[in-house]
Each structure stands twice: as C-alpha cells, then as structure tokens.
Protein backbone atom coordinates (compact mmCIF):
# COMPACT_ATOMS: atom_id res chain seq x y z
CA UNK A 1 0.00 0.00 0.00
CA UNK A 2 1.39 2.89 -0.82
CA UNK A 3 0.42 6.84 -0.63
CA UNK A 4 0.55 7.44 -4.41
CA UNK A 5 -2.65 4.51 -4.30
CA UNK A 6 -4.38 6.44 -1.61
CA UNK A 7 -3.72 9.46 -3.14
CA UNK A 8 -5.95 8.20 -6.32
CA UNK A 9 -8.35 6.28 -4.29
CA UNK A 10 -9.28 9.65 -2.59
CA UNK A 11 -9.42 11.46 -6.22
CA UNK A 12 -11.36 9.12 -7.75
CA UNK A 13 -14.10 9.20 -4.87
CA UNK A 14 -14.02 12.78 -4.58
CA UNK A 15 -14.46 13.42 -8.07
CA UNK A 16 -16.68 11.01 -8.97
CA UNK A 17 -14.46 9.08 -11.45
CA UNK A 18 -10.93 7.95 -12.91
CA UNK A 19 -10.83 10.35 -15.75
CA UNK A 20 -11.40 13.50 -13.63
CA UNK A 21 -9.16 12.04 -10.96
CA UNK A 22 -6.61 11.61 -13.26
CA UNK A 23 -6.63 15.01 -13.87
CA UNK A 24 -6.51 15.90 -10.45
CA UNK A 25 -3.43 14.12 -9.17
CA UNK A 26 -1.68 14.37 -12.58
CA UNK A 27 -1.46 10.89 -13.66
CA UNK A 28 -2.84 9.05 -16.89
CA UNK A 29 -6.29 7.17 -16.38
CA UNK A 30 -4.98 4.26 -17.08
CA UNK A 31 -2.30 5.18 -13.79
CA UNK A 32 -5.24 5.82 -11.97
CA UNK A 33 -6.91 2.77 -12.68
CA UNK A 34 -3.74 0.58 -12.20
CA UNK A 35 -3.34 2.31 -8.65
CA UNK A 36 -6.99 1.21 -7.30
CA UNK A 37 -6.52 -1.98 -8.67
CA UNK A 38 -3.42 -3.01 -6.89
CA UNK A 39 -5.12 -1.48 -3.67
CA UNK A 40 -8.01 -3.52 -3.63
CA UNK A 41 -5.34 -6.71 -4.90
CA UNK A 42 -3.76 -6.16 -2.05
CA UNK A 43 -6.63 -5.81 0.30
CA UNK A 44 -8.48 -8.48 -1.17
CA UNK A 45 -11.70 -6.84 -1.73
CA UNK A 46 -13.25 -4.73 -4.07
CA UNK A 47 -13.02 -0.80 -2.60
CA UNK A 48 -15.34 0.82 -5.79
CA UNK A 49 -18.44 -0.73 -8.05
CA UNK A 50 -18.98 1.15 -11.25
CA UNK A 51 -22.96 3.22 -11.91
CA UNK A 52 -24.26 4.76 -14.56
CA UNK A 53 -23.21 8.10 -12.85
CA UNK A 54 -20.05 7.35 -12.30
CA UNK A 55 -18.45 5.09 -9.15
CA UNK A 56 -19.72 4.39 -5.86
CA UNK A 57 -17.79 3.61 -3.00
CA UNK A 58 -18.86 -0.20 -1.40
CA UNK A 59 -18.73 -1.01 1.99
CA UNK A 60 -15.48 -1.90 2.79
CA UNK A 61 -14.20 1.06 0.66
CA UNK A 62 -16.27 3.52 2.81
CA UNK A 63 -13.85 1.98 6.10
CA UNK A 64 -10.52 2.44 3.65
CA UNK A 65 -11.64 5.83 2.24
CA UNK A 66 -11.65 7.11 5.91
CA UNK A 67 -8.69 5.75 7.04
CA UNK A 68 -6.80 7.07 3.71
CA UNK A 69 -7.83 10.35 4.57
CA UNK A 70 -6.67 10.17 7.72
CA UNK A 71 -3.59 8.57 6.87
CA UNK A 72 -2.65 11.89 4.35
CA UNK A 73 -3.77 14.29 6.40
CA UNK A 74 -1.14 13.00 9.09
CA UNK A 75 1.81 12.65 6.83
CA UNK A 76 0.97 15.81 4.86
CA UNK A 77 1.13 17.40 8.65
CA UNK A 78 4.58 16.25 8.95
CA UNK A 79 5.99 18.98 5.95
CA UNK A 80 3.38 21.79 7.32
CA UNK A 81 3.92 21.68 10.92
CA UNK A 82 7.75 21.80 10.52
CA UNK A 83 7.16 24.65 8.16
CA UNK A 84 5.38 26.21 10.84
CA UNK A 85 7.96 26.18 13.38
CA UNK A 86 9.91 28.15 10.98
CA UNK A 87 6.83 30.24 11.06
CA UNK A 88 5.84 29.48 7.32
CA UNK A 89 2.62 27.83 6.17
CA UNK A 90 2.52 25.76 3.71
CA UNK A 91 0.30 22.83 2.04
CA UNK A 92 -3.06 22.44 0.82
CA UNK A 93 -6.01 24.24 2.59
CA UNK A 94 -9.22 22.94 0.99
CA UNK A 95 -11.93 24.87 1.77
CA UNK A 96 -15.67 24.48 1.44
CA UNK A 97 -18.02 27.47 0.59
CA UNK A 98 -21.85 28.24 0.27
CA UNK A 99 -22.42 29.18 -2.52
CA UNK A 100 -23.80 32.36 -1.79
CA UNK A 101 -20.88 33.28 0.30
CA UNK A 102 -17.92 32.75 -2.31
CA UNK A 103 -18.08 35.73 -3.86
CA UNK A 104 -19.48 38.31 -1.60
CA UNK A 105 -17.28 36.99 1.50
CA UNK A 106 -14.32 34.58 0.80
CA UNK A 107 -13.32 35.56 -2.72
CA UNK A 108 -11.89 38.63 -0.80
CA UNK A 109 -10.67 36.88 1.96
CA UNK A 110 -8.63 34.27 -0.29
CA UNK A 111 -7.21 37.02 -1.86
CA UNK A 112 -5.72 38.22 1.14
CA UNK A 113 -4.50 34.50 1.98
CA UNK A 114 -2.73 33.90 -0.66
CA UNK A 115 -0.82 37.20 -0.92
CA UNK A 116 0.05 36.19 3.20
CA UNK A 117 0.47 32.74 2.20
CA UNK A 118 1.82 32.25 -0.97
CA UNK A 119 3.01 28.74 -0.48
CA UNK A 120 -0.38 26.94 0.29
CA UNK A 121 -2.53 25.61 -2.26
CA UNK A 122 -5.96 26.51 -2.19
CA UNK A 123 -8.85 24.12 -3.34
CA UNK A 124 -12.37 25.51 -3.26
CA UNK A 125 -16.08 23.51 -3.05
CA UNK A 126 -19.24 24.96 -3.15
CA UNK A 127 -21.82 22.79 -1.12
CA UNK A 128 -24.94 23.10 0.82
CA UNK A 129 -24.47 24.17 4.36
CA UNK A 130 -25.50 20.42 5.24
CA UNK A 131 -22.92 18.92 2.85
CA UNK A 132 -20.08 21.89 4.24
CA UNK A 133 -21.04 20.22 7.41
CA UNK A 134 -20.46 16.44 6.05
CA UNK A 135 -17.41 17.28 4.17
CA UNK A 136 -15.70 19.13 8.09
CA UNK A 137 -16.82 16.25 9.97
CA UNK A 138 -15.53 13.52 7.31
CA UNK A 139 -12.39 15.53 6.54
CA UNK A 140 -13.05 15.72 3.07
CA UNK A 141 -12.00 19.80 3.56
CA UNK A 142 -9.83 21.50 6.57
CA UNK A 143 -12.21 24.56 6.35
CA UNK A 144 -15.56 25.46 5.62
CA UNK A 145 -18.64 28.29 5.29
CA UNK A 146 -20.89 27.30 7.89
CA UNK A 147 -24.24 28.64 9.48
CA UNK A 148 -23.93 29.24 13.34
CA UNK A 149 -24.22 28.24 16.11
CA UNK A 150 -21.31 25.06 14.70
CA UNK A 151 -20.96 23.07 18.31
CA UNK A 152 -17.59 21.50 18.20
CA UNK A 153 -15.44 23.21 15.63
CA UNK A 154 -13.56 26.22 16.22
CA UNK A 155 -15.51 29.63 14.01
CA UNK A 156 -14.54 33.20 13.34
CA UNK A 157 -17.74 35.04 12.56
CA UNK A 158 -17.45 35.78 9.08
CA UNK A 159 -20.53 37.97 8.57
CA UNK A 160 -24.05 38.45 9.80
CA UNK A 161 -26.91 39.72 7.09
CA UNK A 162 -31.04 39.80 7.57
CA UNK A 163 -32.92 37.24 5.39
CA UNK A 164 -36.15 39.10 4.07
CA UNK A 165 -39.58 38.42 2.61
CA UNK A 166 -39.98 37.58 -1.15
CA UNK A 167 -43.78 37.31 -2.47
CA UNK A 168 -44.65 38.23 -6.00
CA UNK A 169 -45.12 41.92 -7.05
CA UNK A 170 -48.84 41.27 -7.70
CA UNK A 171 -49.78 39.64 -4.42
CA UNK A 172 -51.57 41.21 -1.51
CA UNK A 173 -48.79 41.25 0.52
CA UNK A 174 -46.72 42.96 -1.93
CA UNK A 175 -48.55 46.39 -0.65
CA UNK A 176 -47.03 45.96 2.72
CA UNK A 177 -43.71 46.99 4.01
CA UNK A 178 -43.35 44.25 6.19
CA UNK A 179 -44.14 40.71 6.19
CA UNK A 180 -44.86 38.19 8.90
CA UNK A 181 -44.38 34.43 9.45
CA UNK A 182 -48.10 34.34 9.94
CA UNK A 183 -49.08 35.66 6.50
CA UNK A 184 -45.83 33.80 4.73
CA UNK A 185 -47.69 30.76 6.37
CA UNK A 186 -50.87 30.68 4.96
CA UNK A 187 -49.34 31.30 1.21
CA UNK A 188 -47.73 27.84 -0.62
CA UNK A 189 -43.84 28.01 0.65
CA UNK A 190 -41.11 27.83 -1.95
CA UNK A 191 -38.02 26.27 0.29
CA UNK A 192 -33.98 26.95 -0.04
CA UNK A 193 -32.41 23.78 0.22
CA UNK A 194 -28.91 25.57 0.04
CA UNK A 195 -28.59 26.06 4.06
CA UNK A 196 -30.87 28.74 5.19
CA UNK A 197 -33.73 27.11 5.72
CA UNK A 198 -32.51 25.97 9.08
CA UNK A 199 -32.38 29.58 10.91
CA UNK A 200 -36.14 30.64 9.16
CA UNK A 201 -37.33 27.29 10.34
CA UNK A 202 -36.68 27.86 14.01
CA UNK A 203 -37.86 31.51 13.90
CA UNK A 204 -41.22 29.45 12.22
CA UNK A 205 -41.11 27.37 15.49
CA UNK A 206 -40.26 30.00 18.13
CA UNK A 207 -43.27 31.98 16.73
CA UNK A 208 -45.87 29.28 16.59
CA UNK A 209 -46.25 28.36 12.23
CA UNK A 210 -45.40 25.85 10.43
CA UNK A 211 -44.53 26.90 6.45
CA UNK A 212 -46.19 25.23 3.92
CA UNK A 213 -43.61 23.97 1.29
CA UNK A 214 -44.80 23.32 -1.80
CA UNK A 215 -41.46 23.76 -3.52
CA UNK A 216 -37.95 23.03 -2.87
CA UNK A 217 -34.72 24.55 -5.23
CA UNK A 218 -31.36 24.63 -4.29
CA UNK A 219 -30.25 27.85 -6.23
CA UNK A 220 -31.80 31.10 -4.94
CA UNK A 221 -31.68 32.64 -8.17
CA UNK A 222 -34.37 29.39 -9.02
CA UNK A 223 -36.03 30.51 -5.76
CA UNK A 224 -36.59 34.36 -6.93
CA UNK A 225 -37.39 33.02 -10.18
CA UNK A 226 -40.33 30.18 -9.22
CA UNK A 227 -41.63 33.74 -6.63
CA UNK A 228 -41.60 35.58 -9.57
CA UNK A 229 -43.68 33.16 -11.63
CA UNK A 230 -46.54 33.17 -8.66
CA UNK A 231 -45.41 29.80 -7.30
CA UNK A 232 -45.66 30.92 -4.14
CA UNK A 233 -43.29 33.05 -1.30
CA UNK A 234 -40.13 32.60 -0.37
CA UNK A 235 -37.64 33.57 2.43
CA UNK A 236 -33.76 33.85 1.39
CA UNK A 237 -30.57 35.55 3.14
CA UNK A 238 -29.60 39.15 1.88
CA UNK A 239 -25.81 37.93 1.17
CA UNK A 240 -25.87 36.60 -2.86
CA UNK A 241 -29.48 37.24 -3.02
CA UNK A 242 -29.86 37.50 -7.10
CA UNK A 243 -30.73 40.85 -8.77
CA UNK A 244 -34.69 41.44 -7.90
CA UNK A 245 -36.56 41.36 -11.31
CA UNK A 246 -39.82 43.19 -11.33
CA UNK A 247 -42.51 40.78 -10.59
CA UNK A 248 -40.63 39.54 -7.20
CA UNK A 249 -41.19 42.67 -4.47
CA UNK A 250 -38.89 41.95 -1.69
CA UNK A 251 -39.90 42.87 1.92
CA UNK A 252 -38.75 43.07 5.37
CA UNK A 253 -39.29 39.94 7.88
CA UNK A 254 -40.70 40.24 11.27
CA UNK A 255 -39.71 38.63 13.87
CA UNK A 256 -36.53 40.10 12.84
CA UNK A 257 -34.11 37.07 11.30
CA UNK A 258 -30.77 37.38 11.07
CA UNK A 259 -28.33 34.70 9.23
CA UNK A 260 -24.31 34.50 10.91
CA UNK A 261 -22.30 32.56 8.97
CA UNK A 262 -18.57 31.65 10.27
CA UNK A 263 -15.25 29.93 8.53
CA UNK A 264 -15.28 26.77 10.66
CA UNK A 265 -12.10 24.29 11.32
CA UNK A 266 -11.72 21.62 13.46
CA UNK A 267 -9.69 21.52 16.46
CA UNK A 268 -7.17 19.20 14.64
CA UNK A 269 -7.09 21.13 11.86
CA UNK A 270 -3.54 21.68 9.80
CA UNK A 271 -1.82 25.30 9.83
CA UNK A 272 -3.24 25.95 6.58
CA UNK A 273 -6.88 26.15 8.02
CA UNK A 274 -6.01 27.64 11.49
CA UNK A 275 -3.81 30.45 9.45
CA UNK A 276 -7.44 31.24 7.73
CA UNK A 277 -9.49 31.54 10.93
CA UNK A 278 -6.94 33.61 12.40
CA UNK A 279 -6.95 35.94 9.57
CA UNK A 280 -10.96 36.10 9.95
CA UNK A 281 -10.92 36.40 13.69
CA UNK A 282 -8.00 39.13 13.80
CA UNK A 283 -7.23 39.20 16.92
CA UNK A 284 -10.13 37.64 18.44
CA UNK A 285 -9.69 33.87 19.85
CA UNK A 286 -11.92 31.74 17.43
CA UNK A 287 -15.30 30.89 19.31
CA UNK A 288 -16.78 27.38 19.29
C-alpha cells in the first residue's frame, strides 16, 4: 500500500471518477486505474463498483476511504507543521463554501490568503451548508462556510446579514412593508435547500407556524425566479441574493431574522486552516 494509491483512491471518490481524478493528481487514467486496482489486490476486496453516474464507494471502501484520509492528512502534517515552526505555512487548505458566500465573502478573503500565504494551495467547493457540514466532519475539507451556532469546531464570525420576505409583485402582501411568518404561512412556501432554511425554520417554530412547502430549489436565483412566476413566497438571506426582477417585491421579515455565517475548522485542523481563521478572527480567539 502505498500513498501514491491512496492518493488516487481519494481522487477518484471525490471526483466522482478515474478520468477527472486523473486530472486531479496528474497521472494518466490508465495510472489511476492501475493504482486502485493493486489497492483492492492487495486488500483483497473490491473498494469501488462502477454506476451509470459514475463510481460508488462499497462497503469496505467507505472503512478504507476514511482511514486514507486520515492517513494523508497526518503525513501531509509532517511537511506543514515543521514549516510552521519556521513560522511558514505551507500545504493544501481545501476549503468548502456556500455558494452564496464565495463571492461576496471569501473571494476577498482568499485574496488576502494567498498574498500572506503564498506557499499553500488553495482548493475551493461549493456545497450546501448540510454537505459543508459532512465534508468538516468527514475531513473531506480542513475549512468550511458554515451557518452558526457550529458546536464542536472552532468559528470566526465571518458575517451576519437579515434574510427578508420575497412574495410576487402582484400579491396582496406585496402592498405591505413588512411581512410576517403568519401571513408567509398561509401562502404555498417555496423552500432553499442551500442552508438557510434551518435559521427561518426555528424563527417558524419560536413563533408558533409551520410553512407550507410546496417547492424546494437549491439555487436562490431558481427561488426568486419560481416567486416571480406566482409559485408561491419565499424567504432567502440578503448575502448573494440575485438581482430582484420586477414581478418579485422583496420585503422586510418580522420577527426580525438574522443569518451569521462563520469559517469553521476543526480543532485538529492543519496550519493551513487555522492560518485562515486567524486571519478572519484578527485578533479575536476563534469561538466554538
């Protein structure tokens, strides 16, 4: 068993196939191939089974794919935490984003990074706030765009922003200037899946409703757009909230509900990641 074999393992899982691996870790397909194939020889048990989408990890190669991970992450520590005593950082931070937040908060952020950091190598994935969440605690990424409150990882508030009413320009509610969870709940309830729906859902629970989804999308700009059509209303974060065409009228929420999103590492985490949260927090001693 070697590295170079976990190495590929790990690329072909995380990008869904040997081709697009291959590119990844610079090696031919046929490399890649080779490389799983004298893995799972060796282990005597098949780690992958081809779909029609692609590959899908079996049983055994769920335990392996952990442990490879783990394996890496420890002997890629070795070069970046005696780099670090010589007070340079170095390595790979691979960081996880909502997709909302990569270009109104980190984009600017990274820049700074890499002009501190020069020597790192930064990988960026855009998820759902769920999937950010999956990818920290299975160490798929050393860093990620989370909603708070994150119990057990170690945050630097990255930015806090209202979420706010959308209802079509020609609905009733469209006259008002504010809009309540009451009113949102009696209308058919389009629904984020891309991570916000978890801090207007408790609001909906604190205050007594229970939204009526009729519609789920992932992207808001398919949110705004479905709101627009007369679909139904909607309730989506102020950060990367698409431009507002004119049959969507966007209006303020009461209770008041306010989003916080926060880079998030684990305690574990390389120097890469920590030299990112630091940079968030300033001075401030990241929060868990």
């Amino acid at each position: 068993m070697t590295l170079s074999q976990l190495r590929a393992l790990l690329a072909v899982v995380e990008h869904g196939g040997f081709t697009a691996a291959a590119d990844r870790v610079g090696m031919s397909q046929p490399a890649v191939s080779r490389s799983v194939a004298t893995l799972e020889t060796e282990l005597g048990v098949p780690l992958l089974t081809r779909c029609r989408d692609g590959v899908k990890l079996t049983d055994v190669g769920e335990i392996v794919t952990r442990h490879a991970r783990e394996a890496l992450r420890h002997f890629d520590l070795i070069h970046t935490e005696v780099a670090a005593l010589a007070g340079e950082v170095t390595g790979t931070l691979r960081l996880a984003s909502l997709p909302s937040a990569t270009g109104t908060l980190i984009a600017s952020q990274l820049r700074t990074y890499r002009q501190r950091h020069p020597r790192v190598a930064v990988r960026l994935l855009e998820g759902s706030d769920s999937e950010v969440r999956d990818w920290l605690d299975q160490g798929v990424v050393d860093a990620g765009v989370v909603t708070l409150p994150a119990p057990g990882l170690l945050t630097a508030e990255l930015d806090s922003h209202e979420m706010v009413a959308l209802v079509p320009s020609d609905h009733r509610l469209a006259a008002q200037d504010v809009v309540t969870y009451e009113e949102l709940a009696a209308e058919p309830f389009i629904r984020s899946s891309g991570g916000c729906a978890r801090v207007f859902n408790e609001v909906a629970h604190e205050v007594g409703v229970r939204l009526d989804v009729a519609f789920e999308a992932r992207e808001p700009s398919a949110v705004v757009e479905m709101v627009g059509a007369g679909l139904g209303v909607s309730i989506l974060p102020t950060v990367g909230l698409p431009e507002q065409p004119s049959d969507v009228a966007i209006r303020t929420l009461r209770p008041r509900t306010v989003r916080r999103l926060a880079v998030a590492i684990s305690a574990s985490a390389a120097p890469a990641a920590k030299a990112l949260l630091e940079q968030i927090a300033g001075s401030r001693i990241p929060v868990r």
